[in-house]
PDB file of N, CA and C in Angstrom:
ATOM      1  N   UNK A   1       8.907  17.872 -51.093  1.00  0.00           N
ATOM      2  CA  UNK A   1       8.818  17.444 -49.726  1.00  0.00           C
ATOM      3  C   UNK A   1      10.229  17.331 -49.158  1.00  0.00           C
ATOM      4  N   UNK A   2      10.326  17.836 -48.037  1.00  0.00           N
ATOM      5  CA  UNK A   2      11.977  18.163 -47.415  1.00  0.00           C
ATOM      6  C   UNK A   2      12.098  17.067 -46.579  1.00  0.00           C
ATOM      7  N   UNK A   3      12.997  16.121 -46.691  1.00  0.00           N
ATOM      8  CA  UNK A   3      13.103  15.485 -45.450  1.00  0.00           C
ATOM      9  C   UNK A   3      13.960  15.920 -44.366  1.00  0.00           C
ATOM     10  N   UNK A   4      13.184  15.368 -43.232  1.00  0.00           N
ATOM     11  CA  UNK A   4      13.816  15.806 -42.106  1.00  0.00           C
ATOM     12  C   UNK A   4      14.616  15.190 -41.436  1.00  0.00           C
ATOM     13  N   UNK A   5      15.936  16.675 -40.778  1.00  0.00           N
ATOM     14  CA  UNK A   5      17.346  15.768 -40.736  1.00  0.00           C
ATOM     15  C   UNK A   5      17.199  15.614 -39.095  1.00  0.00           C
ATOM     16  N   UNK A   6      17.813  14.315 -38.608  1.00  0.00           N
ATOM     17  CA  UNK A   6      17.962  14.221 -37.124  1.00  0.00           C
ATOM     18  C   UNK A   6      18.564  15.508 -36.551  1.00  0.00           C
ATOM     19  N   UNK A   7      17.822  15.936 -35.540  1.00  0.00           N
ATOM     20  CA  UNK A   7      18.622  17.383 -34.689  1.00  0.00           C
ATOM     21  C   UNK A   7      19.245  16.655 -33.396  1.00  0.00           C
ATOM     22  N   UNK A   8      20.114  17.123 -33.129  1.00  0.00           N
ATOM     23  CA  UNK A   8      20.451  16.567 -31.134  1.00  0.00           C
ATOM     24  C   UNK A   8      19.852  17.596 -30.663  1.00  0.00           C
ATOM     25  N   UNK A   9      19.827  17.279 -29.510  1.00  0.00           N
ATOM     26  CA  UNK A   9      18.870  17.714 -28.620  1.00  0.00           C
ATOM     27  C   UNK A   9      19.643  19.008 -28.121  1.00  0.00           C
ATOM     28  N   UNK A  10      19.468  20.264 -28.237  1.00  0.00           N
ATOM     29  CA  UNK A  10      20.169  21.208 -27.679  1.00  0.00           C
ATOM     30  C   UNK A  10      19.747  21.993 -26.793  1.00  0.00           C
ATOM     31  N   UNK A  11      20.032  23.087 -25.713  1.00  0.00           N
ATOM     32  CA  UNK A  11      19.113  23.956 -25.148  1.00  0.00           C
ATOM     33  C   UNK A  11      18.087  23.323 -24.421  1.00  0.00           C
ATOM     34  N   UNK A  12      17.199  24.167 -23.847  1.00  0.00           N
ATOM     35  CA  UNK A  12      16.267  23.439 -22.979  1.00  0.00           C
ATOM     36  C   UNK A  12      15.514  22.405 -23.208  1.00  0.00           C
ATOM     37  N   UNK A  13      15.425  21.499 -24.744  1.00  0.00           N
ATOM     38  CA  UNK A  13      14.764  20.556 -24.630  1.00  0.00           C
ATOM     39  C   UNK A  13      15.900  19.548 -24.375  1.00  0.00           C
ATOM     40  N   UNK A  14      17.277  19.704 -24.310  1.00  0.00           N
ATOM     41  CA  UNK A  14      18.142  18.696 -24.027  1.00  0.00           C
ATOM     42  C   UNK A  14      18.152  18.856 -21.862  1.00  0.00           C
ATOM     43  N   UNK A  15      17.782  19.537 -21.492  1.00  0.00           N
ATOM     44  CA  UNK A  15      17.503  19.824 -20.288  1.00  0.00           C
ATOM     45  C   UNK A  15      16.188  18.975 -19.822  1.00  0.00           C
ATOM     46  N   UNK A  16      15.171  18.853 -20.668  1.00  0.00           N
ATOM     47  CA  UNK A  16      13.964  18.515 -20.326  1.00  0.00           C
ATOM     48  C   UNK A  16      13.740  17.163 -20.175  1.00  0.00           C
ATOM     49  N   UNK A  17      14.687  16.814 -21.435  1.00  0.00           N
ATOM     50  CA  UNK A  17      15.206  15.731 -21.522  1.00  0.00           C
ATOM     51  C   UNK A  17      16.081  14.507 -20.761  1.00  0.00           C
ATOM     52  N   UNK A  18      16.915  15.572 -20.253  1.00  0.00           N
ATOM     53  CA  UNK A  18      17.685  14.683 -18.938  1.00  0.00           C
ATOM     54  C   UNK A  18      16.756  14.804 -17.475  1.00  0.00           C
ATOM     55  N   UNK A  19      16.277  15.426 -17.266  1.00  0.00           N
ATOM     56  CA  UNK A  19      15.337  15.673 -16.187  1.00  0.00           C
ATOM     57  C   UNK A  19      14.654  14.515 -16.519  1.00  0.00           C
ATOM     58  N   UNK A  20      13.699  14.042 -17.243  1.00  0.00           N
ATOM     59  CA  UNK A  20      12.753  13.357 -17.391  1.00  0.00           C
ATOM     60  C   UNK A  20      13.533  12.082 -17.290  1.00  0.00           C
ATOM     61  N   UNK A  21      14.467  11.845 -18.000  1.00  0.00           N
ATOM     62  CA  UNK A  21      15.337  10.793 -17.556  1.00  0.00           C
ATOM     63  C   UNK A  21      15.784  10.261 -15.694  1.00  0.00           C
ATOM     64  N   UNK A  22      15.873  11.617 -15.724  1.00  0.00           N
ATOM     65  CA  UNK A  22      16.446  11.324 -14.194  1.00  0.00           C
ATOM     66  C   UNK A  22      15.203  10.823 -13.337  1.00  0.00           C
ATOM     67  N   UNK A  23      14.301  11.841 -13.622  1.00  0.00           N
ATOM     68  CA  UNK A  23      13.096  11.160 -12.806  1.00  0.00           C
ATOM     69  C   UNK A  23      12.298   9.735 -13.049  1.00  0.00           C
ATOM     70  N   UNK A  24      12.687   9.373 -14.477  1.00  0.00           N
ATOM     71  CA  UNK A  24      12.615   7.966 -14.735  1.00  0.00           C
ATOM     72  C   UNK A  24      13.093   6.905 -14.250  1.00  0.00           C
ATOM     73  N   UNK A  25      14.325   7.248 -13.816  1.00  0.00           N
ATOM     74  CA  UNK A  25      15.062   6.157 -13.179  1.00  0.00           C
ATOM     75  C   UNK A  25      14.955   6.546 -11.066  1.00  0.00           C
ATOM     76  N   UNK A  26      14.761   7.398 -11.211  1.00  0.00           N
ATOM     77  CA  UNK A  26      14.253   7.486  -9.413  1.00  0.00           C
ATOM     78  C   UNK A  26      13.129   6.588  -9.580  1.00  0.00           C
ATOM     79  N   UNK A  27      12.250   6.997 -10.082  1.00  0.00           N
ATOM     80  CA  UNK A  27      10.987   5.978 -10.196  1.00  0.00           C
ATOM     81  C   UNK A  27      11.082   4.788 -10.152  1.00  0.00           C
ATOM     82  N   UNK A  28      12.031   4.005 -11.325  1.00  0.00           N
ATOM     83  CA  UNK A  28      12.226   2.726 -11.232  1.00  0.00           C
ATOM     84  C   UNK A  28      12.873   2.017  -9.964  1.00  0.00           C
ATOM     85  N   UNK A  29      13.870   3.361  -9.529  1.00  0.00           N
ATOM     86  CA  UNK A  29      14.868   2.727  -8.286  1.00  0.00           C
ATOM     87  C   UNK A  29      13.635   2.489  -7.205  1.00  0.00           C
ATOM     88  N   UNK A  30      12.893   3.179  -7.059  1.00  0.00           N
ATOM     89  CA  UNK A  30      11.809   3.507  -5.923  1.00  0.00           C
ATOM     90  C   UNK A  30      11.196   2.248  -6.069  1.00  0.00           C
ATOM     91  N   UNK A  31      10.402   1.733  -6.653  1.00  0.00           N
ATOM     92  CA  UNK A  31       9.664   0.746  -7.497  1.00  0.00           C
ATOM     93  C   UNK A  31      10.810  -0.406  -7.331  1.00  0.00           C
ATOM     94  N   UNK A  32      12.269  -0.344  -7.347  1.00  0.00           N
ATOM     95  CA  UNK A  32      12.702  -1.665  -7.013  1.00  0.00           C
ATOM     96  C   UNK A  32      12.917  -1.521  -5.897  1.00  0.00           C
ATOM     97  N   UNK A  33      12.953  -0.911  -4.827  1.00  0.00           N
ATOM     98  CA  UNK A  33      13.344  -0.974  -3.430  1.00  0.00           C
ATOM     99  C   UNK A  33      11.698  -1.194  -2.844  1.00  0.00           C
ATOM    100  N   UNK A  34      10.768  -0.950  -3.103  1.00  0.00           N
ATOM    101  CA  UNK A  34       9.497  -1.958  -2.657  1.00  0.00           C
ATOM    102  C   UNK A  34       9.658  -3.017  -2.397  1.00  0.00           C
ATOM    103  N   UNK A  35       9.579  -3.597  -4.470  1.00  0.00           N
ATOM    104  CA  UNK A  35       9.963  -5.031  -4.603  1.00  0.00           C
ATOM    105  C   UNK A  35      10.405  -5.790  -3.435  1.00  0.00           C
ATOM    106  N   UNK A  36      11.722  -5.220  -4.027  1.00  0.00           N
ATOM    107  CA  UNK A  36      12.798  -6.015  -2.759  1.00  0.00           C
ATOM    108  C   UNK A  36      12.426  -6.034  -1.375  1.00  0.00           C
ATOM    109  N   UNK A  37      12.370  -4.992  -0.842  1.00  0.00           N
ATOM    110  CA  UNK A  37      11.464  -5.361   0.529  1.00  0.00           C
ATOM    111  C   UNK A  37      10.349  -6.195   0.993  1.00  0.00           C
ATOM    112  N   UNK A  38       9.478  -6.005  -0.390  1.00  0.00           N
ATOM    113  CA  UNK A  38       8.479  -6.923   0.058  1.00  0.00           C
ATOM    114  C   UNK A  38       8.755  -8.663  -0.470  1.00  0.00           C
ATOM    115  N   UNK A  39       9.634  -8.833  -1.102  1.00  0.00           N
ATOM    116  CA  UNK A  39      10.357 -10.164  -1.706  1.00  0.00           C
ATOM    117  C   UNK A  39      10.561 -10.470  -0.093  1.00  0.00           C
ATOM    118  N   UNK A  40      11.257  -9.919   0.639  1.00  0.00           N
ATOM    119  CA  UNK A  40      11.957 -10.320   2.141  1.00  0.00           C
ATOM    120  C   UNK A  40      10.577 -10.601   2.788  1.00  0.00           C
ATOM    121  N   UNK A  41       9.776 -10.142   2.901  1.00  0.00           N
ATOM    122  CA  UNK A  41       8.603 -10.513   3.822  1.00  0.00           C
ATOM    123  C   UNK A  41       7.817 -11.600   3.107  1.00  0.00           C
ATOM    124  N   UNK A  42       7.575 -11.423   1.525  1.00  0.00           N
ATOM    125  CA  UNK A  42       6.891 -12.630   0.515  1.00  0.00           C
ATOM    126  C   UNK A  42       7.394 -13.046   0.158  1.00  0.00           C
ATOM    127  N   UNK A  43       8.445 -14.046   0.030  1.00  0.00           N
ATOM    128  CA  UNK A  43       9.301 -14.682  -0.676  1.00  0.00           C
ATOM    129  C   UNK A  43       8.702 -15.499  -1.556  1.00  0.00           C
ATOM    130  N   UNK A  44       7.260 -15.914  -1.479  1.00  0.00           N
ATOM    131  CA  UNK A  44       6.225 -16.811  -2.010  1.00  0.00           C
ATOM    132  C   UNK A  44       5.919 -16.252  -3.022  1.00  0.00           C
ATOM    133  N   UNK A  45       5.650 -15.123  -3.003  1.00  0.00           N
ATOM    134  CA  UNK A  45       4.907 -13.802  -4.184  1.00  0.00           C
ATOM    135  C   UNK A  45       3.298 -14.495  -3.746  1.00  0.00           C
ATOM    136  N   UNK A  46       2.759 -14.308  -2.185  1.00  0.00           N
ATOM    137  CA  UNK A  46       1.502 -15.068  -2.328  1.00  0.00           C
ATOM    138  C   UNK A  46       0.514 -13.881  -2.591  1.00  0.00           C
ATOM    139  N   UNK A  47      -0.843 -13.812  -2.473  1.00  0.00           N
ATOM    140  CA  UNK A  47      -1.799 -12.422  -2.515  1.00  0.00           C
ATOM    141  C   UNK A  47      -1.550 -11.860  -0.841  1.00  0.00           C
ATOM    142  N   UNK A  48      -1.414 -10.259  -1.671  1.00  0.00           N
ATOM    143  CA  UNK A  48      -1.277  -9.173  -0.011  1.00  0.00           C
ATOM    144  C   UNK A  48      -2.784  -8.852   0.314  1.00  0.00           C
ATOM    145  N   UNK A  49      -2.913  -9.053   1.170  1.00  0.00           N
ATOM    146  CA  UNK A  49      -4.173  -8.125   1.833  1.00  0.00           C
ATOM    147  C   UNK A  49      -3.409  -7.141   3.335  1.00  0.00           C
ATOM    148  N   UNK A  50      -4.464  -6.057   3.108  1.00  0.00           N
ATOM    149  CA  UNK A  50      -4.612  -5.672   4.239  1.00  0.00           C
ATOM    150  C   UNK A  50      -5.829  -5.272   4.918  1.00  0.00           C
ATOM    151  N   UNK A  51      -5.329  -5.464   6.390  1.00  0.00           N
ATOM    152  CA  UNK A  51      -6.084  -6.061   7.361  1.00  0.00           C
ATOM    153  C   UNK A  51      -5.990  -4.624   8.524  1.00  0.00           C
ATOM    154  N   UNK A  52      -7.382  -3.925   8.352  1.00  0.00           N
ATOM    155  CA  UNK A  52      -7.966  -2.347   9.350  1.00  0.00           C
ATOM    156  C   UNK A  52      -8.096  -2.566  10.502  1.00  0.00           C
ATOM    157  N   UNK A  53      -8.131  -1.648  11.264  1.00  0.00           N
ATOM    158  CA  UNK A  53      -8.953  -2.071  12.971  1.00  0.00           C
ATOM    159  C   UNK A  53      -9.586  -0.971  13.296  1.00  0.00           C
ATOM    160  N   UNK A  54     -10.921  -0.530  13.428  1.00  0.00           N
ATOM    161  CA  UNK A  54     -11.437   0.608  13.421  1.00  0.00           C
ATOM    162  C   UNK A  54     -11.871   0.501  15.340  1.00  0.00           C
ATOM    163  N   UNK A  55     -12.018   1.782  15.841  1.00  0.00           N
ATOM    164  CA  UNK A  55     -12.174   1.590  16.952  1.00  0.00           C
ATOM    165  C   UNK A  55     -13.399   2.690  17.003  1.00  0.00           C
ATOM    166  N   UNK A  56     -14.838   2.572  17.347  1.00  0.00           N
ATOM    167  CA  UNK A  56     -15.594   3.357  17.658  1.00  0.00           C
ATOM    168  C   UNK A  56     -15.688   4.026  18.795  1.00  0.00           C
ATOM    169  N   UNK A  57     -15.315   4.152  20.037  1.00  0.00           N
ATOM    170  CA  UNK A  57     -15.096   4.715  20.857  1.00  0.00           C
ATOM    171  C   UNK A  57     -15.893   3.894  21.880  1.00  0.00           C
ATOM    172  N   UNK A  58     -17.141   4.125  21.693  1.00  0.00           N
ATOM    173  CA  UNK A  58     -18.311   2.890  22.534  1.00  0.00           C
ATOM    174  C   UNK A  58     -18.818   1.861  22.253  1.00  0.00           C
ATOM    175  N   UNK A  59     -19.675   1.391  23.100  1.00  0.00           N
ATOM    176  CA  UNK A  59     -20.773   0.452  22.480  1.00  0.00           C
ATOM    177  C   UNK A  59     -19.963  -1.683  22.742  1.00  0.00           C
ATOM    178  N   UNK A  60     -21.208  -2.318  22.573  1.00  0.00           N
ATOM    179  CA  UNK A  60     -20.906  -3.445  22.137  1.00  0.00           C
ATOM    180  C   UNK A  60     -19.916  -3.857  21.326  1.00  0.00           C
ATOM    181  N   UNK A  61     -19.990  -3.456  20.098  1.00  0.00           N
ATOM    182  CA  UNK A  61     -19.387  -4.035  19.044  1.00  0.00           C
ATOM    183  C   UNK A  61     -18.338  -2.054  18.669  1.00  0.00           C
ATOM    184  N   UNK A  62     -17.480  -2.099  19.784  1.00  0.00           N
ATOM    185  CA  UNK A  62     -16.416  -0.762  19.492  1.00  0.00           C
ATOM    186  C   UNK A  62     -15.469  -1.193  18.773  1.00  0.00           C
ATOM    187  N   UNK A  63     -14.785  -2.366  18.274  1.00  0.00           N
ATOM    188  CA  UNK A  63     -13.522  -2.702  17.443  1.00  0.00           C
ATOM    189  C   UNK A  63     -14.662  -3.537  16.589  1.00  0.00           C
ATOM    190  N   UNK A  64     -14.262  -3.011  15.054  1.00  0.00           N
ATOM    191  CA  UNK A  64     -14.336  -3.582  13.411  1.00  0.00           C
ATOM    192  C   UNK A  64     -13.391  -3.826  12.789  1.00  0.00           C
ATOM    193  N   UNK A  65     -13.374  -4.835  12.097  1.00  0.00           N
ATOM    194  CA  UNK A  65     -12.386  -5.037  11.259  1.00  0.00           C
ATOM    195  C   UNK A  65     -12.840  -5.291   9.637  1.00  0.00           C
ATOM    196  N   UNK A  66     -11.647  -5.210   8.718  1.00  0.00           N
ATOM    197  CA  UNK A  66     -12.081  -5.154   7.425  1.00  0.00           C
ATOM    198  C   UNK A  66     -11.099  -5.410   6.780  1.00  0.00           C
ATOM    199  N   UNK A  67     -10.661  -6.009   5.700  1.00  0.00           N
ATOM    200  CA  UNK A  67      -9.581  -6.560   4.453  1.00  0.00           C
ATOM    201  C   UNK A  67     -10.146  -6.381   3.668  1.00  0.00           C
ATOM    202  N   UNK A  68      -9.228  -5.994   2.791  1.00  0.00           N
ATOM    203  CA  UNK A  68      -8.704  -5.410   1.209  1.00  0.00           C
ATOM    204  C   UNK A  68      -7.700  -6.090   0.628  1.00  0.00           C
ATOM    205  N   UNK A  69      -7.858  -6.449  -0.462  1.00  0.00           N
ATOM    206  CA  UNK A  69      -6.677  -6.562  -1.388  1.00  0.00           C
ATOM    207  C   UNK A  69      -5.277  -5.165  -1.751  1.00  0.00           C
ATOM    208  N   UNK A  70      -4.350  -5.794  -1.545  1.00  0.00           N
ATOM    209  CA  UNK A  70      -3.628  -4.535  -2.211  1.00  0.00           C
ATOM    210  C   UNK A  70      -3.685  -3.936  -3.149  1.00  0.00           C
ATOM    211  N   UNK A  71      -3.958  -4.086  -4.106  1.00  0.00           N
ATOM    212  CA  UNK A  71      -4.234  -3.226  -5.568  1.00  0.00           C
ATOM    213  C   UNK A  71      -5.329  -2.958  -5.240  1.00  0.00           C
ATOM    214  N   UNK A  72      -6.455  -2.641  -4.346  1.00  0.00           N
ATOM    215  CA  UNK A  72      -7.676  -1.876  -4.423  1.00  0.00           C
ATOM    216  C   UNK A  72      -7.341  -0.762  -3.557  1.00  0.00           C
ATOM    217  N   UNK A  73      -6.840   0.462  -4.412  1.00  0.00           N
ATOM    218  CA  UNK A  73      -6.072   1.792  -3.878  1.00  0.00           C
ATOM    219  C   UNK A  73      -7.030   2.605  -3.423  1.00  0.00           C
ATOM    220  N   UNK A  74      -7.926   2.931  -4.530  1.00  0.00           N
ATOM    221  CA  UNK A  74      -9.237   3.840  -4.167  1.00  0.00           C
ATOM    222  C   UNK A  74      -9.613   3.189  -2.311  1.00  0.00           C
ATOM    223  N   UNK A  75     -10.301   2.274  -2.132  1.00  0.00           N
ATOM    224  CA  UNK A  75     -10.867   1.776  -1.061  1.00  0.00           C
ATOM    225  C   UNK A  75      -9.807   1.805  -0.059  1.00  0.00           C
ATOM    226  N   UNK A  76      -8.312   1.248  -0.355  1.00  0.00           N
ATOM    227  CA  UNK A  76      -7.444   1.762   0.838  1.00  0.00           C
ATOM    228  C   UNK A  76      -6.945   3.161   1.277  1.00  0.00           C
ATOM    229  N   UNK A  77      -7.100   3.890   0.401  1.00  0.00           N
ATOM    230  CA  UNK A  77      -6.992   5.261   1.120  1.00  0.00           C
ATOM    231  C   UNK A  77      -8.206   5.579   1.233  1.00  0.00           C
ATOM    232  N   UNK A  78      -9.104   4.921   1.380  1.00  0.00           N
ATOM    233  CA  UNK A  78     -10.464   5.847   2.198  1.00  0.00           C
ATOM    234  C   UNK A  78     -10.349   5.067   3.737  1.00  0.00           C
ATOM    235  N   UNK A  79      -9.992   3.602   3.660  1.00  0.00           N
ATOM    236  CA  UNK A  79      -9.539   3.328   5.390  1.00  0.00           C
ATOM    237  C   UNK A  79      -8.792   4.045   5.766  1.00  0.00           C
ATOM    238  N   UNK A  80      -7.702   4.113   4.931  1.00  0.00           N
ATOM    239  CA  UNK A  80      -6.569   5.182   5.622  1.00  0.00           C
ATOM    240  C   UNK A  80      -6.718   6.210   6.156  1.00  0.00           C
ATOM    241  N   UNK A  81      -8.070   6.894   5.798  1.00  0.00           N
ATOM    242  CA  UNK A  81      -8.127   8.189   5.685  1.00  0.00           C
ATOM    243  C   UNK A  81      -9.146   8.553   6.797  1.00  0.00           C
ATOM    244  N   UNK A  82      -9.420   7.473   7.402  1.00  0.00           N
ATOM    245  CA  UNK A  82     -10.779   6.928   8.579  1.00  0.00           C
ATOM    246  C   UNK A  82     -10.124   7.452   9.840  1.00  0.00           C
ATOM    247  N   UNK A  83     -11.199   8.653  10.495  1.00  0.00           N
ATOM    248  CA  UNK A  83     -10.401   8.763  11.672  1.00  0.00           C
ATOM    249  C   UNK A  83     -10.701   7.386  12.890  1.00  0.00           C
ATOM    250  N   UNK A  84     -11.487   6.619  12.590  1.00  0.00           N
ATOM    251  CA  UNK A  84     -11.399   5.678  13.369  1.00  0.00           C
ATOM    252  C   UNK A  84     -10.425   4.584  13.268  1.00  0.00           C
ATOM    253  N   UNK A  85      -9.827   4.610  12.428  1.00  0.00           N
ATOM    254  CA  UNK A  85      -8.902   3.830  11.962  1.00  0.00           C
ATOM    255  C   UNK A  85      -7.558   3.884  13.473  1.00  0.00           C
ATOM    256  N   UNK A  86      -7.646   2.585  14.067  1.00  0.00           N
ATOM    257  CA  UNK A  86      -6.481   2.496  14.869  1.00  0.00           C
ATOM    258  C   UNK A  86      -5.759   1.632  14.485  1.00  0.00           C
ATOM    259  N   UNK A  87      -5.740   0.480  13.754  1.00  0.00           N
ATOM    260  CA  UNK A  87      -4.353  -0.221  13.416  1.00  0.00           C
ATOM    261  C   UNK A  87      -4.541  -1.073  11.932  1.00  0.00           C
ATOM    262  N   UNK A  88      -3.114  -1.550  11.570  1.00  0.00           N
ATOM    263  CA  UNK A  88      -3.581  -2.271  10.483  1.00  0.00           C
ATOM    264  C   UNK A  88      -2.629  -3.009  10.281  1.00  0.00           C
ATOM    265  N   UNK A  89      -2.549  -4.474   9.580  1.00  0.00           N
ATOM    266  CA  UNK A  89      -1.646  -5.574   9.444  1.00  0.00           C
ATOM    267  C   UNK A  89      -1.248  -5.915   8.019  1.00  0.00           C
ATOM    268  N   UNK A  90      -0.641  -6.548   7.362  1.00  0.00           N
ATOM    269  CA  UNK A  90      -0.420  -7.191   6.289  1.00  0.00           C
ATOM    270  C   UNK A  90      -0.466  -8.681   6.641  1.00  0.00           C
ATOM    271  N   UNK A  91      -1.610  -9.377   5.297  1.00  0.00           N
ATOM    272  CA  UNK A  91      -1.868 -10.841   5.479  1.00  0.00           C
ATOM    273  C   UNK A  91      -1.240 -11.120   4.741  1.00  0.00           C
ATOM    274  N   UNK A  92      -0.456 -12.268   4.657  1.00  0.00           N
ATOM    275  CA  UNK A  92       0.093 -12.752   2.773  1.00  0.00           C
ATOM    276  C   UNK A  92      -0.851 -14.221   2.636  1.00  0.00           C
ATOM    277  N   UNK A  93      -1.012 -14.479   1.435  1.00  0.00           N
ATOM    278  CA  UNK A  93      -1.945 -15.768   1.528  1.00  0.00           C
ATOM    279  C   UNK A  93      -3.609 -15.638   0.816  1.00  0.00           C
ATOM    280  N   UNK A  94      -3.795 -16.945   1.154  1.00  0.00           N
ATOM    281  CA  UNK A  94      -5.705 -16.763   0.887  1.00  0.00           C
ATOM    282  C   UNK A  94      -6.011 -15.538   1.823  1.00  0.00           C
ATOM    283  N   UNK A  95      -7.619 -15.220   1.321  1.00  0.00           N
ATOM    284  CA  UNK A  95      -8.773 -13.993   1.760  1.00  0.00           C
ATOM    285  C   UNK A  95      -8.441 -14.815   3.111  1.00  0.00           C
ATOM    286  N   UNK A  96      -8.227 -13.703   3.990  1.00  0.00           N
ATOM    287  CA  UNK A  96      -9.139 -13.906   5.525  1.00  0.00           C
ATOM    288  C   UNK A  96     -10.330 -14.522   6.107  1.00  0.00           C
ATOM    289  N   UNK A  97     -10.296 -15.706   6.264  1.00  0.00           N
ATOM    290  CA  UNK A  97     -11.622 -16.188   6.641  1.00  0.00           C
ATOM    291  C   UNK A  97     -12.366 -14.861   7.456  1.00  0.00           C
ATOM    292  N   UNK A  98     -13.761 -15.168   8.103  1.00  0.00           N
ATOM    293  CA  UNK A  98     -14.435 -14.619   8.617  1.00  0.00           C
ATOM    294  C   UNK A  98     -14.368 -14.422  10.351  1.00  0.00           C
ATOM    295  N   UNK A  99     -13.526 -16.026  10.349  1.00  0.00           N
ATOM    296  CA  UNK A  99     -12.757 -16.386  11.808  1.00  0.00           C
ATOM    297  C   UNK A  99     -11.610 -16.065  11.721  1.00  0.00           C
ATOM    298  N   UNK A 100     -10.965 -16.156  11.108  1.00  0.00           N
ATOM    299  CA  UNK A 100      -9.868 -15.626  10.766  1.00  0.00           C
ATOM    300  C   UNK A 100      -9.218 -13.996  11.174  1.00  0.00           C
ATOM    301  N   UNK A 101     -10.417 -13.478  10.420  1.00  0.00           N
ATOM    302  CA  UNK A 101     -10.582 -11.679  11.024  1.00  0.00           C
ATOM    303  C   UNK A 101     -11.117 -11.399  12.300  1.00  0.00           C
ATOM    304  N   UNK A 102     -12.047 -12.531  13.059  1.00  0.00           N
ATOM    305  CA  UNK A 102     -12.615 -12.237  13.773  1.00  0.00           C
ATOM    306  C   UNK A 102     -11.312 -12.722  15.385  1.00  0.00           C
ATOM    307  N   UNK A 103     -10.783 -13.340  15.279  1.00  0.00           N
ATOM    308  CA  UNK A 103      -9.525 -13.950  15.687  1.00  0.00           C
ATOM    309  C   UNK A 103      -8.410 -12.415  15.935  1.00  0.00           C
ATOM    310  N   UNK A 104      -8.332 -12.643  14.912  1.00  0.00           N
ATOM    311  CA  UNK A 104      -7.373 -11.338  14.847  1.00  0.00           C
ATOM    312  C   UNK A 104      -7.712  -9.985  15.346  1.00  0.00           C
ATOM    313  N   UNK A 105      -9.391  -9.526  15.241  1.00  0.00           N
ATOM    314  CA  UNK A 105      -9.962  -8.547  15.962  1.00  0.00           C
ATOM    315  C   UNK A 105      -9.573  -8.657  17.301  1.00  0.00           C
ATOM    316  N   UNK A 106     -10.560  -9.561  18.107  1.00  0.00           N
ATOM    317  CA  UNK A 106     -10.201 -10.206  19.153  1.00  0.00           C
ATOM    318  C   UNK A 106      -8.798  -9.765  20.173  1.00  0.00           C
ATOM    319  N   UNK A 107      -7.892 -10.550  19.141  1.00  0.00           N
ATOM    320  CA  UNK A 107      -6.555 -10.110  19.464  1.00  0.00           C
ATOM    321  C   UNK A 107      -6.133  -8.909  19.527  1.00  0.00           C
ATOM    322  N   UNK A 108      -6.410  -8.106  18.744  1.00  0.00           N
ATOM    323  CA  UNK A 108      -6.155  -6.172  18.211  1.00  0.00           C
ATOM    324  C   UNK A 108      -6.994  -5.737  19.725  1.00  0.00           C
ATOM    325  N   UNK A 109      -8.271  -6.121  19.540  1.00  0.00           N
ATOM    326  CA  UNK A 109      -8.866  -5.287  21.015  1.00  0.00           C
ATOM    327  C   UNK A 109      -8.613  -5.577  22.424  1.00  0.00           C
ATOM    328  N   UNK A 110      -7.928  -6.850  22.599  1.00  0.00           N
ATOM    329  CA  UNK A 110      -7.297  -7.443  24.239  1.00  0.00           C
ATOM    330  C   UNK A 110      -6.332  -6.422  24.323  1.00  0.00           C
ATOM    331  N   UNK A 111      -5.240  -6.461  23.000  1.00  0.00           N
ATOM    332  CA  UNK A 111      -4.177  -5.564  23.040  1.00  0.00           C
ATOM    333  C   UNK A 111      -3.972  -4.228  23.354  1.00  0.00           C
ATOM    334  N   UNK A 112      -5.276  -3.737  22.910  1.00  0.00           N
ATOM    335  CA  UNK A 112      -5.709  -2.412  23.087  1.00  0.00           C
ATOM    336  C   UNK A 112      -6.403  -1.808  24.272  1.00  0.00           C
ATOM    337  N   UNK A 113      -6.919  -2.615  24.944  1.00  0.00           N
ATOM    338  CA  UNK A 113      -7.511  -2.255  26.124  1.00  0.00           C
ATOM    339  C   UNK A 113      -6.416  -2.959  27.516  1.00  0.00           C
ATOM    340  N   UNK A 114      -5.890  -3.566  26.824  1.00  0.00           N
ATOM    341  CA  UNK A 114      -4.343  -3.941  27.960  1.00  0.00           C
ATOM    342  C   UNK A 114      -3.400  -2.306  28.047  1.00  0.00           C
ATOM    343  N   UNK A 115      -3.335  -1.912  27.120  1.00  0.00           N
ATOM    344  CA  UNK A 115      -2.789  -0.555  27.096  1.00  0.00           C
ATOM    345  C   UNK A 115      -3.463   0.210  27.283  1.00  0.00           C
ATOM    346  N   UNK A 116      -4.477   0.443  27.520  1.00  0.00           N
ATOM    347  CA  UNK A 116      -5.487   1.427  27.722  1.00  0.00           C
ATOM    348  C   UNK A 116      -5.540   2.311  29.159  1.00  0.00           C
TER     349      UNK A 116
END
């Protein structure tokens, strides 16, 4: 049985190698410049939600609203992805009461039909 001697890395896997490196650390830099940004707005580290404003065009009830947690990715890029989708907020804190959202709707649709 031969044992095997350490090789350095030469040729294209020493290439593959620094690449992967490099893109390792973009990643991390990327990933700390979030952080940090969102440290400035949360300084608390409290729970993020975000907070939709869908606009149906007609009707009674034409502005909806809806909250999500941030880590529920799947479900936020399907709001995102809503052509009714006209605005959206960041909550920091407890879930959104029910008045709470409904408050804030409220507010989103005065705003919106003031510009209108």
């Amino acid at each position: 049985m031969a044992s095997a001697k350490a090789r350095p890395l030469a040729g294209r896997k020493a290439m593959v190698f620094i690449r992967d490196c490099a893109r390792s650390l973009e990643v991390q830099r990327i990933a700390a410049e979030e952080l940090f940004a969102e440290a400035d707005e949360n300084p608390d580290q409290l729970v993020k939600w975000h907070v939709y404003f869908y606009d149906a065009g007609t009707g009674k009830f034409r502005f909806t609203v809806n909250a999500y947690l941030d880590h529920d990715l799947p479900v936020r890029a399907k709001c995102e992805a809503d052509p009714e989708l006209v605005g959206r907020t960041v909550v920091y804190g407890d879930p959104p009461t029910m008045e709470t959202l409904y408050l804030m709707l409220d507010a989103f649709a005065a705003k919106q039909e003031a510009t209108a």
